[in-house]
Protein backbone atom coordinates (compact mmCIF):
# COMPACT_ATOMS: atom_id res chain seq x y z
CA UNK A 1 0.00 0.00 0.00
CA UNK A 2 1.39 2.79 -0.96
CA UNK A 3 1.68 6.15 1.80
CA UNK A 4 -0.09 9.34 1.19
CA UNK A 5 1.89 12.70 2.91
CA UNK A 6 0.17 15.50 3.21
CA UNK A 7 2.08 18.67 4.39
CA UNK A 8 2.84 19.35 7.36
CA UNK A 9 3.68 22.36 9.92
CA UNK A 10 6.75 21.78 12.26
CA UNK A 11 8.47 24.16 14.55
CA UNK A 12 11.91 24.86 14.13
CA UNK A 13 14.03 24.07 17.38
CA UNK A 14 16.72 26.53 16.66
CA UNK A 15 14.93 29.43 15.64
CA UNK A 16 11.58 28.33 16.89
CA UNK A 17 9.17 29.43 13.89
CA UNK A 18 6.74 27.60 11.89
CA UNK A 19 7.63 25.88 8.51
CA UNK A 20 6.14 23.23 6.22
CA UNK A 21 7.18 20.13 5.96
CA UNK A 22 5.64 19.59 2.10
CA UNK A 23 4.15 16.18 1.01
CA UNK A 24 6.67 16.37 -1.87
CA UNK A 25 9.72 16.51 0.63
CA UNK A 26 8.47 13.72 2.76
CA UNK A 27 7.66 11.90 0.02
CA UNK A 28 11.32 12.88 -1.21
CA UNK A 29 13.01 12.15 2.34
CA UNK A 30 11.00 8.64 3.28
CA UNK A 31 12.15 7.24 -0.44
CA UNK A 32 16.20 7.85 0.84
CA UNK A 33 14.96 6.30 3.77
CA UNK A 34 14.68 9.13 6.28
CA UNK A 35 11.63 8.36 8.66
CA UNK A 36 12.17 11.26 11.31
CA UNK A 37 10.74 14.80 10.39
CA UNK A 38 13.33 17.49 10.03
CA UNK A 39 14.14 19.79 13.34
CA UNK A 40 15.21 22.88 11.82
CA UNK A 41 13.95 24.93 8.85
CA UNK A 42 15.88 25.61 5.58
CA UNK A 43 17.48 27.84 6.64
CA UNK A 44 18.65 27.28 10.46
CA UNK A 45 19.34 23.87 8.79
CA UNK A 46 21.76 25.83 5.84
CA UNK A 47 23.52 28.02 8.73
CA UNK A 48 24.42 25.03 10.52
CA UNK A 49 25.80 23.46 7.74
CA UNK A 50 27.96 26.24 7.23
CA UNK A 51 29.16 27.03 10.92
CA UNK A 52 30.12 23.18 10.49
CA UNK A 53 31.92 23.49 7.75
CA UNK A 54 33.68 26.83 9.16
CA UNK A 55 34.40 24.68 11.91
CA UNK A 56 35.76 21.98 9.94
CA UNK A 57 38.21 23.97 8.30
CA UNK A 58 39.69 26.26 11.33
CA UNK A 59 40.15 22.89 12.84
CA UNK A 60 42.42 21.09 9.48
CA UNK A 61 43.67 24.28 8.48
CA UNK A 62 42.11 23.88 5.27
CA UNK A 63 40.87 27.06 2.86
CA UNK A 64 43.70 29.26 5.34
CA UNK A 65 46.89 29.99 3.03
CA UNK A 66 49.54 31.99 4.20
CA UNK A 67 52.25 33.15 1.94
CA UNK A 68 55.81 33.48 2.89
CA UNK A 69 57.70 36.15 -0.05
CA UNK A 70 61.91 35.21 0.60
CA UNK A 71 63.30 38.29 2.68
CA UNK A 72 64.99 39.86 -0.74
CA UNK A 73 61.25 40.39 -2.51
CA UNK A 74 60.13 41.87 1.00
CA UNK A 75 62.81 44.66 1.10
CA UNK A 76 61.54 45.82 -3.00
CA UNK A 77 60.59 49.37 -3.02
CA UNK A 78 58.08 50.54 -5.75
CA UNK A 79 60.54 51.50 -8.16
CA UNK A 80 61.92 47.46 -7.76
CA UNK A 81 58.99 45.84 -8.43
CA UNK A 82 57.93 45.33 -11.85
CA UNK A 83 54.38 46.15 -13.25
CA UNK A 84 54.28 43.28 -15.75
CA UNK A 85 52.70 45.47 -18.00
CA UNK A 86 55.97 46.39 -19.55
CA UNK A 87 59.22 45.00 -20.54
CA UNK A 88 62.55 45.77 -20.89
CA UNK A 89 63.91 45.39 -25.30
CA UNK A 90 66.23 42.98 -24.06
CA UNK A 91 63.09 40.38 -23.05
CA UNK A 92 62.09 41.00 -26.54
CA UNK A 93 64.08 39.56 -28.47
């Protein structure tokens, strides 16, 4: 026999408002075999996704680059540093 969802209106536990829990989504969610209905809304749920992931990544380091320039590039004044929109007739030929 086959289940008929109808939506439904939950309460968010983070941010404590009403969504809807559509008949399409539970329809969606019971066929990937999810039986529980969702705590959070879409968008409590998306914001802890991120502050995970934020999380995830001060923890391995990863998506923080630091760049070290050698001590000779550091010490270039303007005049040193080339705009690479220019060069010199000796690169050209």
């Amino acid at each position: 026999m086959e289940e008929k969802f109808i939506d439904k209106i939950l309460i968010c536990t983070d941010c404590k408002e009403e969504f809807v829990f559509t008949a399409s989504a539970q329809e969606y969610f019971a066929g990937k075999g999810f039986m529980d209905d969702p705590r959070r809304c879409k968008s409590c749920y998306l914001e802890l996704k991120r502050a995970k992931r934020r999380s995830e990544r001060e923890l391995t380091g990863k998506g923080h680059f630091e760049t070290e320039l050698p001590e000779a590039e550091l010490s270039l004044t303007g005049d040193d540093v080339p705009n690479g929109n220019s060069r010199e007739e000796s690169d050209l030929d």
